[in-house]
ModelCIF file with pLDDT and N, C-alpha, C, O atoms, coordinates in Angstrom:
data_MODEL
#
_entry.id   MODEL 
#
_entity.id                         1 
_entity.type                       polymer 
_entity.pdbx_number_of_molecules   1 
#
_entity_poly.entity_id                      1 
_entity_poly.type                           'polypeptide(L)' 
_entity_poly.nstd_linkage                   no 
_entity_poly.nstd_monomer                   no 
_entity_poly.pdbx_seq_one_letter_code       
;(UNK)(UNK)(UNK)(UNK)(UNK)(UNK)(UNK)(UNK)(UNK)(UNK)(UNK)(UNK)(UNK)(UNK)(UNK)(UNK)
(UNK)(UNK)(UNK)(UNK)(UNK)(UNK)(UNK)(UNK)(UNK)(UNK)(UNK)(UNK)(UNK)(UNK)(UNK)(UNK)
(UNK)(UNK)(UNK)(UNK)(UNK)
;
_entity_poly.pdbx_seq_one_letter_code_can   XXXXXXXXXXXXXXXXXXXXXXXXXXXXXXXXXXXXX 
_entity_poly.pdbx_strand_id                 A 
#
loop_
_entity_poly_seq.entity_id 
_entity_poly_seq.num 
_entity_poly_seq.mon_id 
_entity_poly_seq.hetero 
1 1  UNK n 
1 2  UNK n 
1 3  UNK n 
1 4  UNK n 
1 5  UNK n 
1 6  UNK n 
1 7  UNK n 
1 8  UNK n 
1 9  UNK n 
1 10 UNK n 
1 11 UNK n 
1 12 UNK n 
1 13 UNK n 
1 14 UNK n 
1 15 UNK n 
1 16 UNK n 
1 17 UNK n 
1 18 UNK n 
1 19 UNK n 
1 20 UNK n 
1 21 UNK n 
1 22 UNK n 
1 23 UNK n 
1 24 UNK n 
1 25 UNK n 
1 26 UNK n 
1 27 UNK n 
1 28 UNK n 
1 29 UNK n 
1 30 UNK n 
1 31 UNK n 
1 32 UNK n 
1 33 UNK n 
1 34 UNK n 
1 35 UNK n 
1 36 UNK n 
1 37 UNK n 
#
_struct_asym.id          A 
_struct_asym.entity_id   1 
#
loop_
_ma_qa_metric.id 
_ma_qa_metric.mode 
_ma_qa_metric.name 
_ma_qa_metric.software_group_id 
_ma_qa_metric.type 
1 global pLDDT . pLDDT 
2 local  pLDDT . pLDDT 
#
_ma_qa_metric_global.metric_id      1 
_ma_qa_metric_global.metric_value   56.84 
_ma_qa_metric_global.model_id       1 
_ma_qa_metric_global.ordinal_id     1 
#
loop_
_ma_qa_metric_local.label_asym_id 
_ma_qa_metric_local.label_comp_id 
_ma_qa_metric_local.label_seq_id 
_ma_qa_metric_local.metric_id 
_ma_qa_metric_local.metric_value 
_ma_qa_metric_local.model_id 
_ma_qa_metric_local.ordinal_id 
A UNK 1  2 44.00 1 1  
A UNK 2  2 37.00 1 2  
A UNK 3  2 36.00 1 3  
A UNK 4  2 46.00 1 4  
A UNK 5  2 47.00 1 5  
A UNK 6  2 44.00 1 6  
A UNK 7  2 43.00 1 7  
A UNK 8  2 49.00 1 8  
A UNK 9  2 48.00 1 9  
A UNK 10 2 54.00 1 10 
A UNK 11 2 54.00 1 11 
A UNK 12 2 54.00 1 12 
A UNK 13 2 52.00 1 13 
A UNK 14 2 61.00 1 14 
A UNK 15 2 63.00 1 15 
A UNK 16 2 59.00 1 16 
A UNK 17 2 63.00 1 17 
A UNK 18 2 67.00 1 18 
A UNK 19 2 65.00 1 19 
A UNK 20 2 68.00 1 20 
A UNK 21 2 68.00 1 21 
A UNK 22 2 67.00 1 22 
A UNK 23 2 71.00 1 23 
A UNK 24 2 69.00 1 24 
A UNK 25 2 71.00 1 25 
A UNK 26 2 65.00 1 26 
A UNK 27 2 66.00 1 27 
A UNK 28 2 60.00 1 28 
A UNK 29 2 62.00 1 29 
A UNK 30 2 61.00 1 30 
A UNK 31 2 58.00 1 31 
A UNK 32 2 54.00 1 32 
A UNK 33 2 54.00 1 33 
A UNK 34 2 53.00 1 34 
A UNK 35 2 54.00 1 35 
A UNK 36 2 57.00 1 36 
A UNK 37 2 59.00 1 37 
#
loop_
_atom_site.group_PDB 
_atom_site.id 
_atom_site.type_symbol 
_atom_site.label_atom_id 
_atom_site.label_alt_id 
_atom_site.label_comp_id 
_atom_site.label_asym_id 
_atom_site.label_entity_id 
_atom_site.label_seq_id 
_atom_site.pdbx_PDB_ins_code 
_atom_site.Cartn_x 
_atom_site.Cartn_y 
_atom_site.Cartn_z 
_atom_site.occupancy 
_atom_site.B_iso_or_equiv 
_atom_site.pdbx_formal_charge 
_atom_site.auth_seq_id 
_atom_site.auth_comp_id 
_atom_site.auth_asym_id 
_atom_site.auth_atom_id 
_atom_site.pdbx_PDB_model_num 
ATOM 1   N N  . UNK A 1 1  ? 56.338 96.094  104.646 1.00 44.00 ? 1  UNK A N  1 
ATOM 2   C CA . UNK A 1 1  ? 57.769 96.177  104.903 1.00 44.00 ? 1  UNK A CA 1 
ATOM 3   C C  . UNK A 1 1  ? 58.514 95.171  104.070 1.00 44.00 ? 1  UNK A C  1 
ATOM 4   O O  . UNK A 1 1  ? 59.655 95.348  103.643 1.00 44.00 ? 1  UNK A O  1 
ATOM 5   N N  . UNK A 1 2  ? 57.801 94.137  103.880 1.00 37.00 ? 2  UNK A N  1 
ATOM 6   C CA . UNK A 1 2  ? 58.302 92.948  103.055 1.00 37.00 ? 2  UNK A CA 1 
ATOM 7   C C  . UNK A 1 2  ? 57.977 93.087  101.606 1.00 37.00 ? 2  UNK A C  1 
ATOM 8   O O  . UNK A 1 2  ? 58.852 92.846  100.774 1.00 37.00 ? 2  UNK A O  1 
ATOM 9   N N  . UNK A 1 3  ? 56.558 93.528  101.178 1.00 36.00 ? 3  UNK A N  1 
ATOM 10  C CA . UNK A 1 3  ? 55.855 93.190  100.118 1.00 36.00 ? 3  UNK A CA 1 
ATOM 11  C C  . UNK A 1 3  ? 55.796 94.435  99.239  1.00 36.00 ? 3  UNK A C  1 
ATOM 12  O O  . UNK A 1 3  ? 54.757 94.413  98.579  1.00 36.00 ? 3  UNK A O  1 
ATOM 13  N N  . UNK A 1 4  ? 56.452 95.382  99.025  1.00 46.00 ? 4  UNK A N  1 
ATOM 14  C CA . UNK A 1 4  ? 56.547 96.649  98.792  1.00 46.00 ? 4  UNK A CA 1 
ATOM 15  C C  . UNK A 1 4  ? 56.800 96.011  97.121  1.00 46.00 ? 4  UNK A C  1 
ATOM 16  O O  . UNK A 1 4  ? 57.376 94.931  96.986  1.00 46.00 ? 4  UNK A O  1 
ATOM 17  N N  . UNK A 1 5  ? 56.398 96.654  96.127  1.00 47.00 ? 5  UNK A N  1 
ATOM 18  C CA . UNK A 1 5  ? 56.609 96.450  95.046  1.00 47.00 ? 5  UNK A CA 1 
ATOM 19  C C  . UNK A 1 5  ? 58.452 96.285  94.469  1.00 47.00 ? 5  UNK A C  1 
ATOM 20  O O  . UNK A 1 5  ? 58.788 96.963  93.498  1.00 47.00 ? 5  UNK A O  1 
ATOM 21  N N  . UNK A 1 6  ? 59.098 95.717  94.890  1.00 44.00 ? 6  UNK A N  1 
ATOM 22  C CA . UNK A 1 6  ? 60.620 95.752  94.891  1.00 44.00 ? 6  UNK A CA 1 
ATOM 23  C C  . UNK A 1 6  ? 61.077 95.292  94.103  1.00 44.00 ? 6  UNK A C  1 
ATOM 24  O O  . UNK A 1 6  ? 62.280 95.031  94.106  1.00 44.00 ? 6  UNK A O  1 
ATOM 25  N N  . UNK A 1 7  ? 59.831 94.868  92.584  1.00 43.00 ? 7  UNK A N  1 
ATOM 26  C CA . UNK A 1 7  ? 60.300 94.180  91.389  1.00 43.00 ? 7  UNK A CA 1 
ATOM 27  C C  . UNK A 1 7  ? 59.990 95.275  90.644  1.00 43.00 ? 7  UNK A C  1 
ATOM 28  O O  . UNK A 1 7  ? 60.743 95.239  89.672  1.00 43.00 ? 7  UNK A O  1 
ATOM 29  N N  . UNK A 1 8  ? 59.188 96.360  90.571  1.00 49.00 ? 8  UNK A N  1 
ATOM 30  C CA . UNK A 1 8  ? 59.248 96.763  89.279  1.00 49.00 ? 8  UNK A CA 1 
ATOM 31  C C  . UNK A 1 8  ? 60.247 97.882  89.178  1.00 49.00 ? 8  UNK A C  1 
ATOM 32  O O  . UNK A 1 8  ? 60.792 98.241  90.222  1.00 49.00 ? 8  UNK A O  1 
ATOM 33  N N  . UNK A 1 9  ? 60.525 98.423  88.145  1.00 48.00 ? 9  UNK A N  1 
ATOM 34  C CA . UNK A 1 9  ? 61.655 99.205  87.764  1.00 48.00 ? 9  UNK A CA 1 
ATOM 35  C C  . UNK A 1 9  ? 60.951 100.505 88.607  1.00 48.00 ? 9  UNK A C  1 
ATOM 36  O O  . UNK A 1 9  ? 61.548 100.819 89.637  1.00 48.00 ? 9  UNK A O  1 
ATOM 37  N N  . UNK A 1 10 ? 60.023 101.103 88.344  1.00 54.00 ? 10 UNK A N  1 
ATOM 38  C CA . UNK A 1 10 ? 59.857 102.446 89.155  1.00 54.00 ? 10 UNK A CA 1 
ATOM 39  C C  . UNK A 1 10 ? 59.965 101.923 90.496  1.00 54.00 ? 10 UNK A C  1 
ATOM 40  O O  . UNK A 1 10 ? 59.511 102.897 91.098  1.00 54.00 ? 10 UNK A O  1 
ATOM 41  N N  . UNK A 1 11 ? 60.262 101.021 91.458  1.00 54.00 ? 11 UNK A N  1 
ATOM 42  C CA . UNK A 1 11 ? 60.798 101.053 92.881  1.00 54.00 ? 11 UNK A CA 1 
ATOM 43  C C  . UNK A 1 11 ? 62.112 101.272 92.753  1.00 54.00 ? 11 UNK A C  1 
ATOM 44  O O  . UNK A 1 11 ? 62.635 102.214 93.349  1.00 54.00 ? 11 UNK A O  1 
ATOM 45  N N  . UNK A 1 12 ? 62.918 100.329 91.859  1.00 54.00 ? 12 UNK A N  1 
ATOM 46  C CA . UNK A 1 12 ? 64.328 100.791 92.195  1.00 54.00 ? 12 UNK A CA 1 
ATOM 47  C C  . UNK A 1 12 ? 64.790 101.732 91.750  1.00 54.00 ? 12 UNK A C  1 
ATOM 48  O O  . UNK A 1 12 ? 65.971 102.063 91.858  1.00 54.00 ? 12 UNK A O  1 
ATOM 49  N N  . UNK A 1 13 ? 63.639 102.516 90.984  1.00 52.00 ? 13 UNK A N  1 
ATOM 50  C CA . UNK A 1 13 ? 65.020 103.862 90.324  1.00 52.00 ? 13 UNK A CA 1 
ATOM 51  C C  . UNK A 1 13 ? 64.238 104.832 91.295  1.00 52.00 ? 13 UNK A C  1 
ATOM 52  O O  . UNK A 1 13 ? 64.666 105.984 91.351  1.00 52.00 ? 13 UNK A O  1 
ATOM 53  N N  . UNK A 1 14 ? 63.035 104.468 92.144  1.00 61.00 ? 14 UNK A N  1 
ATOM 54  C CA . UNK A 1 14 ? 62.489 105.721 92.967  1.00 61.00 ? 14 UNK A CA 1 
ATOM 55  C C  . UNK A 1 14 ? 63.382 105.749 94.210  1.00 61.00 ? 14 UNK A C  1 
ATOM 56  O O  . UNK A 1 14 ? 63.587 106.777 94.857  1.00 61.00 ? 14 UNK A O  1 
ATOM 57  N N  . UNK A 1 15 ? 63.957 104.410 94.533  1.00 63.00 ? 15 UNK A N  1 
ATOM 58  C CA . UNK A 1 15 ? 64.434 103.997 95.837  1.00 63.00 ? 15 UNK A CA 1 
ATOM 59  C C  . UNK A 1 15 ? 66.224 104.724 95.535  1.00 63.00 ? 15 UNK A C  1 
ATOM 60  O O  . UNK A 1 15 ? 66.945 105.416 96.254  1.00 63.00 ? 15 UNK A O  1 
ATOM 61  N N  . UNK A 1 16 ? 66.373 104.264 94.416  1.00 59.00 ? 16 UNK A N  1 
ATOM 62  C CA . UNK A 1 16 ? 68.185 104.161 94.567  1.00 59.00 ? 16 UNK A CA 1 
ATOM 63  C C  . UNK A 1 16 ? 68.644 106.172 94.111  1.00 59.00 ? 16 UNK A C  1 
ATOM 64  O O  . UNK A 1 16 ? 69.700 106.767 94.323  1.00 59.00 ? 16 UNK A O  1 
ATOM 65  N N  . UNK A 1 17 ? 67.331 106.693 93.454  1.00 63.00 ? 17 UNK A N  1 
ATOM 66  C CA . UNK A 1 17 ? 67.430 107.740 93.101  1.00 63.00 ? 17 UNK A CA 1 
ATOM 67  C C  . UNK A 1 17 ? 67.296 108.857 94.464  1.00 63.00 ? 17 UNK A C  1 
ATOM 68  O O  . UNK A 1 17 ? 67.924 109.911 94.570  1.00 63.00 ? 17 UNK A O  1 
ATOM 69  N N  . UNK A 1 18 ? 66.697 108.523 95.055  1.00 67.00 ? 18 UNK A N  1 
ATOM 70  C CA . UNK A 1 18 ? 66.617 108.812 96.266  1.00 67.00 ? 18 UNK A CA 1 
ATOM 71  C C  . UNK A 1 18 ? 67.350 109.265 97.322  1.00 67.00 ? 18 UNK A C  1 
ATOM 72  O O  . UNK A 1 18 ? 67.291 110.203 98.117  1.00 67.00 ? 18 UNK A O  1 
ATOM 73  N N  . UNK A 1 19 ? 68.254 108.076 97.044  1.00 65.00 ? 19 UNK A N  1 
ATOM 74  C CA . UNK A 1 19 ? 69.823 107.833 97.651  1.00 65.00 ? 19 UNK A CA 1 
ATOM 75  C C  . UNK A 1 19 ? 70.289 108.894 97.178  1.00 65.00 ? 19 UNK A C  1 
ATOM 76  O O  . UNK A 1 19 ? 70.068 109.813 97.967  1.00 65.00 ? 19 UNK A O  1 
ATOM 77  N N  . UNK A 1 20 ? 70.872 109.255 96.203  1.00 68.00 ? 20 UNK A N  1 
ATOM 78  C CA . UNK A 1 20 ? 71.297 109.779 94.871  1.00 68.00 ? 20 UNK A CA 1 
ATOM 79  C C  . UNK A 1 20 ? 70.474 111.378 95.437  1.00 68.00 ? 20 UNK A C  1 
ATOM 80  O O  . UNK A 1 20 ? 71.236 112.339 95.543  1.00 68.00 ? 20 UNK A O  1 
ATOM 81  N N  . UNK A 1 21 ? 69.324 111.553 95.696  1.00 68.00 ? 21 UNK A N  1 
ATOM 82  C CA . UNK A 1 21 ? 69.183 113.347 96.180  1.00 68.00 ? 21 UNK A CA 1 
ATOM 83  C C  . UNK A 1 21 ? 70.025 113.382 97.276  1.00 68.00 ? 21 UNK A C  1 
ATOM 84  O O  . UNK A 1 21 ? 70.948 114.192 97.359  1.00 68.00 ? 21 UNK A O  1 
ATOM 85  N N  . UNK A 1 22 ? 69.704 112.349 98.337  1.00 67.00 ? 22 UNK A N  1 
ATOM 86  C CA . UNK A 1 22 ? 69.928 112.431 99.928  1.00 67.00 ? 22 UNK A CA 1 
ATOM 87  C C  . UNK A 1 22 ? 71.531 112.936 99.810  1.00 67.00 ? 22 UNK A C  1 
ATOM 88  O O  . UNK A 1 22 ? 71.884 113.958 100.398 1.00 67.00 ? 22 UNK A O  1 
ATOM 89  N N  . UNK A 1 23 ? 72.439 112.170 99.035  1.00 71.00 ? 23 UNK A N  1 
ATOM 90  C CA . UNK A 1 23 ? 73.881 112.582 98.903  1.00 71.00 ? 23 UNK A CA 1 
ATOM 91  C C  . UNK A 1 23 ? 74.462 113.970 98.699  1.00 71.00 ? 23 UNK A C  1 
ATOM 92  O O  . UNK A 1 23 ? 75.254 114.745 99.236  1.00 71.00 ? 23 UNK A O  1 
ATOM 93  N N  . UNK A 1 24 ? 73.540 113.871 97.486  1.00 69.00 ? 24 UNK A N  1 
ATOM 94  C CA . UNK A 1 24 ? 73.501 115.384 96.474  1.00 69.00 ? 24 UNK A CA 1 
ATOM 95  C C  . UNK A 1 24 ? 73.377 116.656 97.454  1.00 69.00 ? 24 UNK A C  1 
ATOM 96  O O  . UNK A 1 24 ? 74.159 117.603 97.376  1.00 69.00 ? 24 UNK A O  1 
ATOM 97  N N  . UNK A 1 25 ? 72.285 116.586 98.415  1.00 71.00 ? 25 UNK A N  1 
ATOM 98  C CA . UNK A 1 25 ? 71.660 117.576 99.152  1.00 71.00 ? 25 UNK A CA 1 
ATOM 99  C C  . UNK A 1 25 ? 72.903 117.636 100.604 1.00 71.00 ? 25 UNK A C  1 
ATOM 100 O O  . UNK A 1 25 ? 73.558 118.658 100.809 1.00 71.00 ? 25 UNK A O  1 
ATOM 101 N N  . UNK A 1 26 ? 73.013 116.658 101.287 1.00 65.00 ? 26 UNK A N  1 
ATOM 102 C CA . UNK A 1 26 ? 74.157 116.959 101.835 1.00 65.00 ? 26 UNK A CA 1 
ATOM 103 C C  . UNK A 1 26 ? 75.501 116.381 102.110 1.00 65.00 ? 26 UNK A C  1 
ATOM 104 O O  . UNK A 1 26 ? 76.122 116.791 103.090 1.00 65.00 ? 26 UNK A O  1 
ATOM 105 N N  . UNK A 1 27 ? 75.913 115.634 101.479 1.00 66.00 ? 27 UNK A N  1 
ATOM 106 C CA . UNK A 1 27 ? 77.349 115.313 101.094 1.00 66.00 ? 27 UNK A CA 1 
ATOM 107 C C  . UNK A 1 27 ? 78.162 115.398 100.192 1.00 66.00 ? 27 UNK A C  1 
ATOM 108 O O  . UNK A 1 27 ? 79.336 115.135 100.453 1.00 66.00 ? 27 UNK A O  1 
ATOM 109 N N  . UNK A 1 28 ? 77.771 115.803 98.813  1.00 60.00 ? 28 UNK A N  1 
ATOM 110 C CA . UNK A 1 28 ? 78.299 115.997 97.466  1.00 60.00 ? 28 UNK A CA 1 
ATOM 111 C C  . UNK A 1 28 ? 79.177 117.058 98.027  1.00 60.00 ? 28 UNK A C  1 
ATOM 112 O O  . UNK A 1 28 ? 80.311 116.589 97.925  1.00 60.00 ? 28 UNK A O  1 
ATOM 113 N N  . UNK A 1 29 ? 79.278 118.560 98.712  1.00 62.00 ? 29 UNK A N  1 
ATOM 114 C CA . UNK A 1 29 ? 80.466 119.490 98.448  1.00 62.00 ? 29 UNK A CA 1 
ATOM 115 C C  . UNK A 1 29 ? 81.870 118.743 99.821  1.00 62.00 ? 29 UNK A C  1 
ATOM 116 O O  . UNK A 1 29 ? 83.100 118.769 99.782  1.00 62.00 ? 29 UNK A O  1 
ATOM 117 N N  . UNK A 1 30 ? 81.173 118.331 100.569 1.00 61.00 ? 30 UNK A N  1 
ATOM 118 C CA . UNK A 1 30 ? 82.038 117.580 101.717 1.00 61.00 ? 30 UNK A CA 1 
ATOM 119 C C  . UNK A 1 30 ? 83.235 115.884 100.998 1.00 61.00 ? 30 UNK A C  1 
ATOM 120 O O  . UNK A 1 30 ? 84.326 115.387 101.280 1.00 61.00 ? 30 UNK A O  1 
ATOM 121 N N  . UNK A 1 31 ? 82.226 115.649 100.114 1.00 58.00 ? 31 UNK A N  1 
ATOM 122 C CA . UNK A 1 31 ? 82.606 114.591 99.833  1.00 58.00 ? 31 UNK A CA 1 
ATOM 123 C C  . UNK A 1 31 ? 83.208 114.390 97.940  1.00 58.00 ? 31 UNK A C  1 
ATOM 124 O O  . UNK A 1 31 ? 83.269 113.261 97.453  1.00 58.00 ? 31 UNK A O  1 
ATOM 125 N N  . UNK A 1 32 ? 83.562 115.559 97.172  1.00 54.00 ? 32 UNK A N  1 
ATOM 126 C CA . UNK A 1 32 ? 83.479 115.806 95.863  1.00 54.00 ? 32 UNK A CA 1 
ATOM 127 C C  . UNK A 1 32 ? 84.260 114.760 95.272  1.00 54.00 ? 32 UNK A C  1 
ATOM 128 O O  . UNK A 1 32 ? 84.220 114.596 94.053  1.00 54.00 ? 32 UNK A O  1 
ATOM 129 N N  . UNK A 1 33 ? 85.064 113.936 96.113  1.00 54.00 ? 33 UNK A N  1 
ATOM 130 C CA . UNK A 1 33 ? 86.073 113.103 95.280  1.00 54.00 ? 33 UNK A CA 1 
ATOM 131 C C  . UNK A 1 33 ? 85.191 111.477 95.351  1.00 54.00 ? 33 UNK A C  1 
ATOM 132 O O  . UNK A 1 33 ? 85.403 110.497 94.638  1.00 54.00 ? 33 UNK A O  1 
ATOM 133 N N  . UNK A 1 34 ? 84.350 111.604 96.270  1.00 53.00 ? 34 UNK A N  1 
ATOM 134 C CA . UNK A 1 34 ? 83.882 110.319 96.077  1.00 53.00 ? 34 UNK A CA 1 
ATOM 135 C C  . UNK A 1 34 ? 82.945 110.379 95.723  1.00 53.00 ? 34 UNK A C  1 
ATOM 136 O O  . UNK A 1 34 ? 82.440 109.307 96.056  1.00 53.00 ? 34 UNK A O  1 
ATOM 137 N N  . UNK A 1 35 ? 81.860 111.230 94.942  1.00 54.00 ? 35 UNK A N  1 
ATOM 138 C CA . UNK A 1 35 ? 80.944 111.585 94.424  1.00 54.00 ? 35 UNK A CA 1 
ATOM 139 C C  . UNK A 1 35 ? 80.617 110.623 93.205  1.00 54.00 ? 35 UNK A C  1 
ATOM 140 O O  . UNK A 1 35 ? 79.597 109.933 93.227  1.00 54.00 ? 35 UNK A O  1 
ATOM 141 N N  . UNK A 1 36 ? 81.455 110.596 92.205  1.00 57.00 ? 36 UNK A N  1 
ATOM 142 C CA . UNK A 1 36 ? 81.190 109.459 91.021  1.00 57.00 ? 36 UNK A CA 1 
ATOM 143 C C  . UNK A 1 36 ? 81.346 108.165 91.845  1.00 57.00 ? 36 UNK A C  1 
ATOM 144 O O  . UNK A 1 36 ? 80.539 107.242 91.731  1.00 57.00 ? 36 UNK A O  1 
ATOM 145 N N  . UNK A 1 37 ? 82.189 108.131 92.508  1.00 59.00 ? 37 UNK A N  1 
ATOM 146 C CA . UNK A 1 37 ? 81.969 106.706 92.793  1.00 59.00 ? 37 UNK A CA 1 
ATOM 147 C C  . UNK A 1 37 ? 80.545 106.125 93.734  1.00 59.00 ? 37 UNK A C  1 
ATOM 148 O O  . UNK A 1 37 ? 80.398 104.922 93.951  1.00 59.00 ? 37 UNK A O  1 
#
């Protein structure tokens, strides 16, 4: 929970990309104006 690899680059682009489906999949048509941001 602590020790998770959280330095190398494939955690944060697996982690933040992630984010980035979760939105996509269901908030992007609800939310289109705050989408880039």
């Amino acid at each position: 929970g602590e020790s998770t690899q959280k330095t190398s680059f494939r955690y944060v682009h697996s982690f933040y990309n992630a984010m980035l489906i979760f939105f996509d999949r269901h908030f992007r048509r609800r939310y289109r104006l705050l989408s880039l941001l």
